[in-house]
C-alpha atoms as a PDB file:
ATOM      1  CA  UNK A   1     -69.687 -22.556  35.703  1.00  0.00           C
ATOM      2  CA  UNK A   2     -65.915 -22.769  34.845  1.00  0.00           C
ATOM      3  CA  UNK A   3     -65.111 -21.730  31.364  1.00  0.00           C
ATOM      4  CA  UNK A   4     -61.300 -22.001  31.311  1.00  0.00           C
ATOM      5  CA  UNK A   5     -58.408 -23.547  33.796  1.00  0.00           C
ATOM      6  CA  UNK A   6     -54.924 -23.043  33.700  1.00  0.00           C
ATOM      7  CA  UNK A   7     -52.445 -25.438  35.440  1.00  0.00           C
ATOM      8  CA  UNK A   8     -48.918 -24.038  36.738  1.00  0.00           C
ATOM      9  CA  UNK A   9     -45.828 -26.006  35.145  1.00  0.00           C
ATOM     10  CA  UNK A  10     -42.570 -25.459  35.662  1.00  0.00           C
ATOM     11  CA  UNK A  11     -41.539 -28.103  32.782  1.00  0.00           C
ATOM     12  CA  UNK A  12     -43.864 -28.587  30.179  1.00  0.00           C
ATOM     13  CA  UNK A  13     -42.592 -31.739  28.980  1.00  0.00           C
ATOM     14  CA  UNK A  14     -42.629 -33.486  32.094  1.00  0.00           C
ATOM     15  CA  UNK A  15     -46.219 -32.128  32.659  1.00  0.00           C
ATOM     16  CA  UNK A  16     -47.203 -32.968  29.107  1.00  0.00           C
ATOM     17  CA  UNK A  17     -46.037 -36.718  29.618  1.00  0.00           C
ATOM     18  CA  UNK A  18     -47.491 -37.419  33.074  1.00  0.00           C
ATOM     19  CA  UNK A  19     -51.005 -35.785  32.197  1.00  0.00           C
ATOM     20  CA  UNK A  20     -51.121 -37.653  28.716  1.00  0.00           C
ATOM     21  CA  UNK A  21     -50.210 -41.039  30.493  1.00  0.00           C
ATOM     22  CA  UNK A  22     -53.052 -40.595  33.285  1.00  0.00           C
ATOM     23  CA  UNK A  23     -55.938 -39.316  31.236  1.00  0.00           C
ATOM     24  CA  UNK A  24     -54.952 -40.603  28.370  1.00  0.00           C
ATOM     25  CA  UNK A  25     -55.276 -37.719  25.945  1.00  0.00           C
ATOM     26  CA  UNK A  26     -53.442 -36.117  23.603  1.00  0.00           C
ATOM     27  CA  UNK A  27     -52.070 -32.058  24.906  1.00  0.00           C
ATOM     28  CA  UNK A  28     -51.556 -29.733  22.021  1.00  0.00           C
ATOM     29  CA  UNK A  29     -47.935 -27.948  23.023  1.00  0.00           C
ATOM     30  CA  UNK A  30     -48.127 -24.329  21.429  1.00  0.00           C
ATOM     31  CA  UNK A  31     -45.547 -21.354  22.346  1.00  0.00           C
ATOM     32  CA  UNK A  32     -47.347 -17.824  22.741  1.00  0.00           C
ATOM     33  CA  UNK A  33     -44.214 -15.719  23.405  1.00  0.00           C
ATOM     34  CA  UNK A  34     -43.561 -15.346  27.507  1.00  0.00           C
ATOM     35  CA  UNK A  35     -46.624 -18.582  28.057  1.00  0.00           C
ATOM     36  CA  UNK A  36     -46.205 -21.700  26.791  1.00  0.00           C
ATOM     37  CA  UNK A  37     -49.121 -23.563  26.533  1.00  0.00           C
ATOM     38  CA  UNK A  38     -50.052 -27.116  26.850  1.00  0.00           C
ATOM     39  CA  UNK A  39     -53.621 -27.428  25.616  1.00  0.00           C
ATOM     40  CA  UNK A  40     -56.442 -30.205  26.679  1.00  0.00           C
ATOM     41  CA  UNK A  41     -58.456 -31.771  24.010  1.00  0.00           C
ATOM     42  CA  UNK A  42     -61.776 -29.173  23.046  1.00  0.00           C
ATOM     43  CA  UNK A  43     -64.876 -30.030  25.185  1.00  0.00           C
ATOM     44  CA  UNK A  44     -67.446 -29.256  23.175  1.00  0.00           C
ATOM     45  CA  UNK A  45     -70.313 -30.617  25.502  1.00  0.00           C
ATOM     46  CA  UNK A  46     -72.280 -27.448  27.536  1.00  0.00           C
ATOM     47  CA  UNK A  47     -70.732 -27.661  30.927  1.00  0.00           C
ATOM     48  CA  UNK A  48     -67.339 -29.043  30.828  1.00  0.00           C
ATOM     49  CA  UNK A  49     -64.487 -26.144  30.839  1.00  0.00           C
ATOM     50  CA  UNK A  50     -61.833 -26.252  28.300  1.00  0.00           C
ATOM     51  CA  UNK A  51     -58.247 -25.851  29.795  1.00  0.00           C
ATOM     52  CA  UNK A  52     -54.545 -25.979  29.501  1.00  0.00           C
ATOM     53  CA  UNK A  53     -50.817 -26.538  31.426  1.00  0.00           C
ATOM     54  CA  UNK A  54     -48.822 -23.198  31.611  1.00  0.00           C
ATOM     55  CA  UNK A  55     -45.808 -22.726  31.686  1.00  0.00           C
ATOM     56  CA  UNK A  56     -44.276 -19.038  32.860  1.00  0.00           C
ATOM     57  CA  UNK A  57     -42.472 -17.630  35.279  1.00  0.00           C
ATOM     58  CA  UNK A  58     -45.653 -16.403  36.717  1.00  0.00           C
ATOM     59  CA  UNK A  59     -47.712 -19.336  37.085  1.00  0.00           C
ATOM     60  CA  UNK A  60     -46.385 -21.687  40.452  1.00  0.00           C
ATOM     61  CA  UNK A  61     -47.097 -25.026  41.106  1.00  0.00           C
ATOM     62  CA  UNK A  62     -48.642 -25.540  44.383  1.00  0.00           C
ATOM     63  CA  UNK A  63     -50.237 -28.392  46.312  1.00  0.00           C
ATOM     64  CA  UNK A  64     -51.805 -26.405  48.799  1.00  0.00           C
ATOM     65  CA  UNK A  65     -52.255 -22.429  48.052  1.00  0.00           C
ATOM     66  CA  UNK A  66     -54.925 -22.051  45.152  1.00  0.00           C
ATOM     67  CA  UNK A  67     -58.038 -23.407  43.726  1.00  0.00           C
ATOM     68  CA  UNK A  68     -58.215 -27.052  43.449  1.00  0.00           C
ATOM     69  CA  UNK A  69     -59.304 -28.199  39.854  1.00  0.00           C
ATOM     70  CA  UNK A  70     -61.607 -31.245  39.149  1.00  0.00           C
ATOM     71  CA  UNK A  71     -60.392 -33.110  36.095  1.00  0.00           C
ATOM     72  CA  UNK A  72     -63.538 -35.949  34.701  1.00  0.00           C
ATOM     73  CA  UNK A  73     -62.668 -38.936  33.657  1.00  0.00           C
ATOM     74  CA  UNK A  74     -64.450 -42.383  33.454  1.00  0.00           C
ATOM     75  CA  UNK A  75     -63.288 -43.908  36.625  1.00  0.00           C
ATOM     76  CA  UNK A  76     -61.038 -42.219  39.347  1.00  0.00           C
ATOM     77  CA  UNK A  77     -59.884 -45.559  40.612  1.00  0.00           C
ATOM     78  CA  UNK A  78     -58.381 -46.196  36.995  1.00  0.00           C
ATOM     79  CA  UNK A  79     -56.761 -43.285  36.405  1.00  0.00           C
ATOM     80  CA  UNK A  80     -55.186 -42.581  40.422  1.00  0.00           C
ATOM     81  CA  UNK A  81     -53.897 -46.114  39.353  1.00  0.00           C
ATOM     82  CA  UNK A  82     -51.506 -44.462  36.839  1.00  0.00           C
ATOM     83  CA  UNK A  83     -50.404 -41.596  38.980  1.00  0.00           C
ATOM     84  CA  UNK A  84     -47.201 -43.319  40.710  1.00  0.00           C
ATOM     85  CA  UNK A  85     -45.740 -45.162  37.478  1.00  0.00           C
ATOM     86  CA  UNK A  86     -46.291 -41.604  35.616  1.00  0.00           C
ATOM     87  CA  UNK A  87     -43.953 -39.719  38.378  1.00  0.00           C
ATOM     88  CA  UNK A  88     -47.223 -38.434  40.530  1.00  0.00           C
ATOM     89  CA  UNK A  89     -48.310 -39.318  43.982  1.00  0.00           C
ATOM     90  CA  UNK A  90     -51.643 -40.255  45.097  1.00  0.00           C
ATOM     91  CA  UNK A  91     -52.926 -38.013  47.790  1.00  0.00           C
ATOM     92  CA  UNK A  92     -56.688 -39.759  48.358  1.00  0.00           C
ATOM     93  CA  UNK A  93     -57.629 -42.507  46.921  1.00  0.00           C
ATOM     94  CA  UNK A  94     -60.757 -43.008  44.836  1.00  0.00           C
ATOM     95  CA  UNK A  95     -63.239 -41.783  47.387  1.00  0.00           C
ATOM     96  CA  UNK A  96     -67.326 -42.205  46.893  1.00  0.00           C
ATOM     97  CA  UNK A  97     -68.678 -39.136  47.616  1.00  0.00           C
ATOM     98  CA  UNK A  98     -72.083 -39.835  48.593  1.00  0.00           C
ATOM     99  CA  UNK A  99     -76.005 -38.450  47.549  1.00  0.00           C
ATOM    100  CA  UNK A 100     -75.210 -40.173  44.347  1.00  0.00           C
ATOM    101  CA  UNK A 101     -72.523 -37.449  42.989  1.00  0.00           C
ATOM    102  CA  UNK A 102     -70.199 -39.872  42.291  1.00  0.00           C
ATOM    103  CA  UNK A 103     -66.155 -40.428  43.142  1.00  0.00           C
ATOM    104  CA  UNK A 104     -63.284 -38.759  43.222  1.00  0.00           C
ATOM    105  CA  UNK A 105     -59.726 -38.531  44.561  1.00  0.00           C
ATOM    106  CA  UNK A 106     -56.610 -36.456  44.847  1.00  0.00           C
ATOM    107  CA  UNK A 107     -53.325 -36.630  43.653  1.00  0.00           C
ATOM    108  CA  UNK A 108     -50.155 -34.271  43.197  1.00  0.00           C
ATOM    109  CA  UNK A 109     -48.557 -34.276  39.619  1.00  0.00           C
ATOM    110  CA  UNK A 110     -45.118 -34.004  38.606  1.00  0.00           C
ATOM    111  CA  UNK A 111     -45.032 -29.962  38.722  1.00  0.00           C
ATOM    112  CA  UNK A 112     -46.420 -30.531  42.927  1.00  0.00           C
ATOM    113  CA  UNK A 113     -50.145 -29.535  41.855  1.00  0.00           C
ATOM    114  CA  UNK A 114     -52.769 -30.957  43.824  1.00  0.00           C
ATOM    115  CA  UNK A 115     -55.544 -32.007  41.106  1.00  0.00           C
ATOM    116  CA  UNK A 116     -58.427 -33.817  41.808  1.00  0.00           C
ATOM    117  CA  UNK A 117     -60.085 -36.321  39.257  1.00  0.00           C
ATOM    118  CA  UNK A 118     -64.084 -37.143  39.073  1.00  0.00           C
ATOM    119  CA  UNK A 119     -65.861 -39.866  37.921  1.00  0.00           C
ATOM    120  CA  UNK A 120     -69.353 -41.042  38.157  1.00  0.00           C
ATOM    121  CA  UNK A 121     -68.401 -44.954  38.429  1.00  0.00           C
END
């Protein structure tokens, strides 16, 4: 079960924007010395991680080295539709994945992450 994810940015507010226009949500910007942190809204629901964007000199973007995070929303189709206009690309499309686990699809963000986004409609 994931507790905590980190995303790599290399400008927070270009990161902050884009993932605030997509998910609509608001990301708490707070400066810890060397990390700058761009923090998700609490989930406070057993089984959904609590995460933020990172910013330091230690953290790369990357669309293909690294673990490939799972971001929920209500409907994947909805929110890939706000990638492009945001500054993103869409990698996949809303895709159903079958044996009634829902959809998802990919997209790269602004910093060149590869995130994925789930949805169970």
């Amino acid at each position: 079960m994931i507790a905590w994810y980190e995303i790599p940015v290399a400008d927070m507010t270009r990161a902050q924007k884009f993932y605030e226009s997509i998910l609509n949500v608001t990301i708490t910007v707070n400066n810890f010395g060397e990390f700058v942190m761009g923090l998700f809204p609490d989930k406070q629901t057993l089984g959904q991680a609590n995460g933020a964007l990172v910013q330091h000199n230690h953290y790369v973007p990357s669309q293909s080295e690294g673990v490939l995070v799972y971001l929920s929303c209500d409907d994947a189709a909805i929110v890939l539709g706000k990638v492009e206009k945001a500054g993103g690309h869409v990698l996949q499309p809303k895709t159903e994945i079958g044996d009634g686990h829902g959809f998802m699809g990919i997209l790269k963000d602004t910093e060149g992450n590869r995130i994925a986004v789930h949805s169970n409609a």
